[in-house]
Structures are given as structure tokens and as C-alpha cells.
Protein backbone atom coordinates (compact mmCIF):
# COMPACT_ATOMS: atom_id res chain seq x y z
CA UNK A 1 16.38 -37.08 25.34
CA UNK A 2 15.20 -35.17 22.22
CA UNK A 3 17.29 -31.98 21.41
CA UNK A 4 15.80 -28.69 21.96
CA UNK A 5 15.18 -27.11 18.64
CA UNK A 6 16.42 -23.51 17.94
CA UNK A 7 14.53 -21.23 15.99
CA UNK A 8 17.76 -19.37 14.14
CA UNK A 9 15.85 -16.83 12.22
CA UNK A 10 14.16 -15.50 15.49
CA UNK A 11 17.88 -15.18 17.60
CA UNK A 12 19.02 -13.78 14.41
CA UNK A 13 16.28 -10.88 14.97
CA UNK A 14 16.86 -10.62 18.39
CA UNK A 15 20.65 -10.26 17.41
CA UNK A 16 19.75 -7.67 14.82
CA UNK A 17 17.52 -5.71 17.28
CA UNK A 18 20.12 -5.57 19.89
CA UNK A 19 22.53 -4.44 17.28
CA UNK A 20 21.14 -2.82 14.09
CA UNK A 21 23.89 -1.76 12.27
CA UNK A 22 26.34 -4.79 13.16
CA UNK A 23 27.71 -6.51 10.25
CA UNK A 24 26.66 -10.17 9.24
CA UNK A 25 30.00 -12.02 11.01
CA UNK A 26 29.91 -9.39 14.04
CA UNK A 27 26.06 -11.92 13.86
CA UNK A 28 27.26 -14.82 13.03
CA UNK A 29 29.83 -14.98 16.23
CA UNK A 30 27.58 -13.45 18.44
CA UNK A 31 25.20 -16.18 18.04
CA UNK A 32 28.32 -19.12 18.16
CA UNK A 33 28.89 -17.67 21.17
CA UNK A 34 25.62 -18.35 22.37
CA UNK A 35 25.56 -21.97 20.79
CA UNK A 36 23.69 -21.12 17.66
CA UNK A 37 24.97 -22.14 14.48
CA UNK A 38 24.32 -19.78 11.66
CA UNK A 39 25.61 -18.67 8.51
CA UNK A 40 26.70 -15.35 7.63
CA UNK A 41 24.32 -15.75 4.07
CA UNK A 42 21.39 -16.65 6.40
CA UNK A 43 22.16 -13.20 8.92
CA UNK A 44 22.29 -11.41 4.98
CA UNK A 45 18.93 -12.73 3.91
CA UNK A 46 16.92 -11.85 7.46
CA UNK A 47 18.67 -8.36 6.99
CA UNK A 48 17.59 -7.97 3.67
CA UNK A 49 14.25 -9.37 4.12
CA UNK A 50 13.77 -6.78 7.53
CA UNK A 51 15.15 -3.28 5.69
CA UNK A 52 12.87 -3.89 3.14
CA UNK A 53 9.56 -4.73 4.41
CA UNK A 54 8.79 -1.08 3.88
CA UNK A 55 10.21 -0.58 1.13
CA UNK A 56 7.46 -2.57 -0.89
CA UNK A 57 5.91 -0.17 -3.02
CA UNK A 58 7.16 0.40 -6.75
CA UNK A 59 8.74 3.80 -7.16
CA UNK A 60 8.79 6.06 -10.36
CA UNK A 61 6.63 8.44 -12.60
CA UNK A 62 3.14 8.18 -12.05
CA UNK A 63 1.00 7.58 -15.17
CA UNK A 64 -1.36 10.40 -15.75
CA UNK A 65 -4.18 10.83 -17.83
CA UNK A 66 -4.04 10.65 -21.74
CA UNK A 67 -3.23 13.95 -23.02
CA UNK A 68 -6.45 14.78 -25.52
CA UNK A 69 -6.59 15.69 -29.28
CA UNK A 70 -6.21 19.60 -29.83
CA UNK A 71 -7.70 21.26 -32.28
CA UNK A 72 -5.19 20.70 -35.12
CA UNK A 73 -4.87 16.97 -34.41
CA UNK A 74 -8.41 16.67 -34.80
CA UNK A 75 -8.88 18.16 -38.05
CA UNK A 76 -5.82 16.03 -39.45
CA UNK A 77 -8.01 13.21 -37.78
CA UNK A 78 -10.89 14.13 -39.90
CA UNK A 79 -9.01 14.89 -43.10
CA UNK A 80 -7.29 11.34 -42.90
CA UNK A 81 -10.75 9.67 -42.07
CA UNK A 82 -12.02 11.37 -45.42
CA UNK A 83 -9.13 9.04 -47.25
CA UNK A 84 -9.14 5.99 -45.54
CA UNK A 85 -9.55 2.95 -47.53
CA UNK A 86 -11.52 0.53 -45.40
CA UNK A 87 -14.88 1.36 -43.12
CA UNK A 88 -12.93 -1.03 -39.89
CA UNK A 89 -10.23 1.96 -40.49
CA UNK A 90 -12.66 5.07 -39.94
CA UNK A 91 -14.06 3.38 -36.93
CA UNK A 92 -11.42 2.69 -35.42
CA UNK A 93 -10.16 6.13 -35.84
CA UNK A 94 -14.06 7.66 -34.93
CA UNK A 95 -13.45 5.65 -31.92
CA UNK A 96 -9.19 6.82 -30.85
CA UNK A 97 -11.25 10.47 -31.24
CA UNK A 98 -14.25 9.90 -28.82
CA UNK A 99 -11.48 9.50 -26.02
């Protein structure tokens, strides 16, 4: 007769539902008890992998829009364009303005 086959991560869960805040060998002997071999590393991973299934989105500044030109940047803008060397150079500078 074929051995029943255990799912571990799922008694783990059920394990950590009965007992949130239990630590990974308080798990891990719970679940011998029961006849379920498990590793304390395997208890650590589901744990980790359940705290932080909310925890998904990247925190930190938000990017904003580009501050714009002011007055005095722009006129610096224009006196530079008046001495650049090359016509790619005033483009791309006509163009850094427009936004």
C-alpha cells in the first residue's frame, strides 16, 4: 500500500494560523508530534513568505515632476546657446528648454 503523501507547507500554515507568533522549533515539534517531518528553515521560509505578501510594494520618495527652468536659468540657456560650437549642441539645448 502506497504511503499517503503530506502536504508540509499546508500543516505548516495551519500550524502558523493556530499559533501566529510561535517560534519556528515551537513548529517544527508541533508538527513531529503530529507525524510530520519538517525543518525549522522550511517553518522560516513559509513565515517569511506569509508576513510579506503585503508587504510587496517598493517604499521611498516618490519621483515628482521635473522642476522647470526659471527665469535666470533660461537666459544663461540662451547666452550659452549664442557660444556653442556645433548646431547638434544648440538643439539639443533648444530641445532640454522646450521641457
Amino acid at each position: 500500500m502506497a504511503k499517503k503523501k503530506i502536504n508540509k507547507a499546508a500543516e505548516i500554515r495551519n500550524e502558523l494560523a493556530k499559533s501566529p507568533d510561535a517560534k519556528g522549533v515551537e513548529i517544527v515539534a508541533a508538527l513531529k508530534a503530529r507525524g510530520v517531518s519538517v525543518s525549522p528553515a522550511q517553518v522560516s521560509n513559509l513565515k517569511t513568505k506569509t508576513n510579506n505578501k503585503t508587504a510587496t510594494k517598493k517604499t521611498g520618495a516618490k519621483k515628482g515632476p521635473k522642476p522647470k527652468l526659471g527665469l535666470g536659468e533660461k537666459i544663461r540657456a540662451a547666452v550659452h546657446l549664442l557660444t556653442v560650437s556645433t548646431k547638434a549642441e544648440a538643439l539639443e539645448l533648444i530641445e532640454a528648454l522646450g521641457k
